[in-house]
C-alpha atoms as a PDB file:
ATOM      1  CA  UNK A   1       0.000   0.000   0.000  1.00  0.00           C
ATOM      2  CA  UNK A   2       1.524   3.310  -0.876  1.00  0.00           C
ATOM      3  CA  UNK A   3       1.599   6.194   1.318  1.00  0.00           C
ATOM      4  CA  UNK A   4       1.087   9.584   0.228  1.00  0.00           C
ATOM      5  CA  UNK A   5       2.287  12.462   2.348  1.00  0.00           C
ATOM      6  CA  UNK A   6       0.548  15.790   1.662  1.00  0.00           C
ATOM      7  CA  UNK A   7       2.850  18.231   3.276  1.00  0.00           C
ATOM      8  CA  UNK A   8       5.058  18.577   0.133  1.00  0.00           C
ATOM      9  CA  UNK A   9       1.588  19.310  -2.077  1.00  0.00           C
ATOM     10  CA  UNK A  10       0.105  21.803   0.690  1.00  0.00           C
ATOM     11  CA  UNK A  11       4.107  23.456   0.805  1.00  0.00           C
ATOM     12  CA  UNK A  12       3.386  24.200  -3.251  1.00  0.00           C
ATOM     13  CA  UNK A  13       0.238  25.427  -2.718  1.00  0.00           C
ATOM     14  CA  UNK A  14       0.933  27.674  -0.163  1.00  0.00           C
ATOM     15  CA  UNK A  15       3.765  28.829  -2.125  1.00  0.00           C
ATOM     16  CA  UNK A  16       2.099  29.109  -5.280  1.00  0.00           C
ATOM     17  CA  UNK A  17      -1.434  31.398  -3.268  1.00  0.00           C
ATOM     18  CA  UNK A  18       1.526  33.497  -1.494  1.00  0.00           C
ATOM     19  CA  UNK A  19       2.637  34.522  -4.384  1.00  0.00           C
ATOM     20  CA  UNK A  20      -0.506  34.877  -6.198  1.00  0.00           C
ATOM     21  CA  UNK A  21      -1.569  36.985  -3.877  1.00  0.00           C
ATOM     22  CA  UNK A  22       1.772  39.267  -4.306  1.00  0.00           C
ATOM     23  CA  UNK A  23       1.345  39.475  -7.983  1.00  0.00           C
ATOM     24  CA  UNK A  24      -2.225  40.386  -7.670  1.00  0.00           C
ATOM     25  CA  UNK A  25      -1.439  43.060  -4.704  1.00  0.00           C
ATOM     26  CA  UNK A  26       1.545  44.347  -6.875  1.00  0.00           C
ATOM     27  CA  UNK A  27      -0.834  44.787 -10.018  1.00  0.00           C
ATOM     28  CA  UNK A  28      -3.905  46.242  -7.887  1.00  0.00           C
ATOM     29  CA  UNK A  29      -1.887  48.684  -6.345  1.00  0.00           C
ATOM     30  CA  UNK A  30      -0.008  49.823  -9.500  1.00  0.00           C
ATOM     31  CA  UNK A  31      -3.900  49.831 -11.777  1.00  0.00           C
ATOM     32  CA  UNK A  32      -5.206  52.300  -8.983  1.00  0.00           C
ATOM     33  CA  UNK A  33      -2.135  54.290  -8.568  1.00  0.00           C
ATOM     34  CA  UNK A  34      -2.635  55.043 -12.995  1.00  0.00           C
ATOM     35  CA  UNK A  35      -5.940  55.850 -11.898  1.00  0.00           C
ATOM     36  CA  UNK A  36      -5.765  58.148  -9.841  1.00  0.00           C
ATOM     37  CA  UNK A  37      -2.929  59.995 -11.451  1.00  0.00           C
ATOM     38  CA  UNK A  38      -4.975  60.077 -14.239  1.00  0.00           C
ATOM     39  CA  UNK A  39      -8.275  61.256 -12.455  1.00  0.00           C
ATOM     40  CA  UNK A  40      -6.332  63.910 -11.084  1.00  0.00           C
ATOM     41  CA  UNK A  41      -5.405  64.895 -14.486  1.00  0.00           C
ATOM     42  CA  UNK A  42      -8.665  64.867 -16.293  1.00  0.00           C
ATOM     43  CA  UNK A  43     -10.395  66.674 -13.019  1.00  0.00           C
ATOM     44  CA  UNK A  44      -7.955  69.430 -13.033  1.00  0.00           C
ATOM     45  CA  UNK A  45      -6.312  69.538 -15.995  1.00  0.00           C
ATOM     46  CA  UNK A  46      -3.411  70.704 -14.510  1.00  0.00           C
ATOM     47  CA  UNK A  47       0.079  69.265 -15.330  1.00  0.00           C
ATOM     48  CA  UNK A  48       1.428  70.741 -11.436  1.00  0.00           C
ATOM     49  CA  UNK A  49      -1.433  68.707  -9.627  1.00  0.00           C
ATOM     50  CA  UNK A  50      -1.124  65.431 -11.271  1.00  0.00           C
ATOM     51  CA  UNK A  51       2.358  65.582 -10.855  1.00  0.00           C
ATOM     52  CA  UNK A  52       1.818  66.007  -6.865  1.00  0.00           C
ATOM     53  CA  UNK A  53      -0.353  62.782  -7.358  1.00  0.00           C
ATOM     54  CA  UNK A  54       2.196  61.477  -9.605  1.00  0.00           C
ATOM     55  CA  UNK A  55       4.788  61.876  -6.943  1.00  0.00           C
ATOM     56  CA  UNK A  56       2.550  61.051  -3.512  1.00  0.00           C
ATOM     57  CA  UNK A  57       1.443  57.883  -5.457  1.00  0.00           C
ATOM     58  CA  UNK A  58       5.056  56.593  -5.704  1.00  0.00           C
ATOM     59  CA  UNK A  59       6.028  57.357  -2.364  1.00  0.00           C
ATOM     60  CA  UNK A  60       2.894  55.283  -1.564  1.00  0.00           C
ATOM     61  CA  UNK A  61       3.716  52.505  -3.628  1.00  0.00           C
ATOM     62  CA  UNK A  62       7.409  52.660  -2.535  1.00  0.00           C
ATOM     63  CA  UNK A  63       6.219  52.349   1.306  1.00  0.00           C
ATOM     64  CA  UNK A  64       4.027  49.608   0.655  1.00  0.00           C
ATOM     65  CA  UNK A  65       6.768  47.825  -1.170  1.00  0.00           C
ATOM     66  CA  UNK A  66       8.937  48.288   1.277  1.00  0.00           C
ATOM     67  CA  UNK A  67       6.674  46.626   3.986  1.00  0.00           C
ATOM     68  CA  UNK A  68       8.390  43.440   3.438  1.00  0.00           C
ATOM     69  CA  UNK A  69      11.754  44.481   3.966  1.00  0.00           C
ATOM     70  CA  UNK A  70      10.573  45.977   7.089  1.00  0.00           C
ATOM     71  CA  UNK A  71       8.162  43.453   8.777  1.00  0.00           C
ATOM     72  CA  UNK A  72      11.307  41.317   8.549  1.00  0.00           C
ATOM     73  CA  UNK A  73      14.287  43.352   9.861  1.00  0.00           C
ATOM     74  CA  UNK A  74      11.554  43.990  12.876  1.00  0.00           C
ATOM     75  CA  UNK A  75      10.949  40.422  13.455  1.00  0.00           C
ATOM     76  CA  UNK A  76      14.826  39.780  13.853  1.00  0.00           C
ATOM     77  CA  UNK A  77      15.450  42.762  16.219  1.00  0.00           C
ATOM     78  CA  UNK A  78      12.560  41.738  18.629  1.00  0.00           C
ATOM     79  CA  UNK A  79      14.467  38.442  18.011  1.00  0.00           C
ATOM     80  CA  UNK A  80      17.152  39.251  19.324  1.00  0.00           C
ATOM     81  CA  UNK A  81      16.450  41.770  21.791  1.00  0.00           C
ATOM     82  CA  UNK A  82      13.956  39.791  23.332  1.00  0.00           C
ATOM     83  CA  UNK A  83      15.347  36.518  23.883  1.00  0.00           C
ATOM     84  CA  UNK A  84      15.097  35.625  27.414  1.00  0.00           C
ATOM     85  CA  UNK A  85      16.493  32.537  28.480  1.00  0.00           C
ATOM     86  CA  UNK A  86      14.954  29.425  29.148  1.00  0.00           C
ATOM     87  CA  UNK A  87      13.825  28.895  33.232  1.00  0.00           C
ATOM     88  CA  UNK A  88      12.412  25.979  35.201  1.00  0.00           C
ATOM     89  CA  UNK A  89      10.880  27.362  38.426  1.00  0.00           C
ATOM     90  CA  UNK A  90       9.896  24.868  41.100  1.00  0.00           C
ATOM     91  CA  UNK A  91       7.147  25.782  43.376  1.00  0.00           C
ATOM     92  CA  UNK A  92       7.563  23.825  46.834  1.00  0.00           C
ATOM     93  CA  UNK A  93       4.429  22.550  47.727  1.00  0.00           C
ATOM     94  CA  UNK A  94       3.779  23.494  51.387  1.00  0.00           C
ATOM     95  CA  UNK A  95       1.594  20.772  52.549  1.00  0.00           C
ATOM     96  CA  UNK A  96       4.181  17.943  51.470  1.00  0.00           C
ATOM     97  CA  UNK A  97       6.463  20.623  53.111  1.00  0.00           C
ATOM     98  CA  UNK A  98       9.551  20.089  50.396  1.00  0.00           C
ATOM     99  CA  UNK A  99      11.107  20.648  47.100  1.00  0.00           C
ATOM    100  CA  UNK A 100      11.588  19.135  44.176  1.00  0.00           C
ATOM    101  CA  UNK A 101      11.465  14.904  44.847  1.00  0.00           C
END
């Protein structure tokens, strides 16, 4: 009788909805930043305004790209600032009147 394991298949299709997710994220965000730039444009006509949303819209994107980046240099100094050692504390029981057996 064979024996299937399903880690390996659930490992791919995490993998493969992870970065699904990141390509649809990456596309959403960069759709709605043309968008606006060009809302901007054809409410106000004027070349000075959309290039404020021009400019606001890729400091925007460039935040949100850098999230990554960020989330995990975070997670490494809480890491390592935070590592407490290890302790066993017995608690003497004071009916048996002792310690550890």
């Amino acid at each position: 009788m064979d024996v299937v394991l399903a880690a390996p298949i659930l490992d791919e299709w995490t993998a493969l909805g992870k970065d699904l997710i990141t390509f649809l994220t990456a596309v959403v965000m960069v759709v709605a930043y043309l968008a606006s730039v060009a809302a901007t444009y054809f409410t106000t006509r004027s070349p000075l305004k959309t290039g404020v949303a021009a400019v606001a819209g890729a400091i925007v994107l460039g935040i949100i790209a850098s999230q990554t980046l960020l989330s995990k240099q975070t997670e490494e100094q809480i890491d390592q600032n935070n590592a407490a050692p290890v302790r066993v504390v017995v608690v003497a029981d004071a009916r048996s009147g002792g310690g550890p057996a």
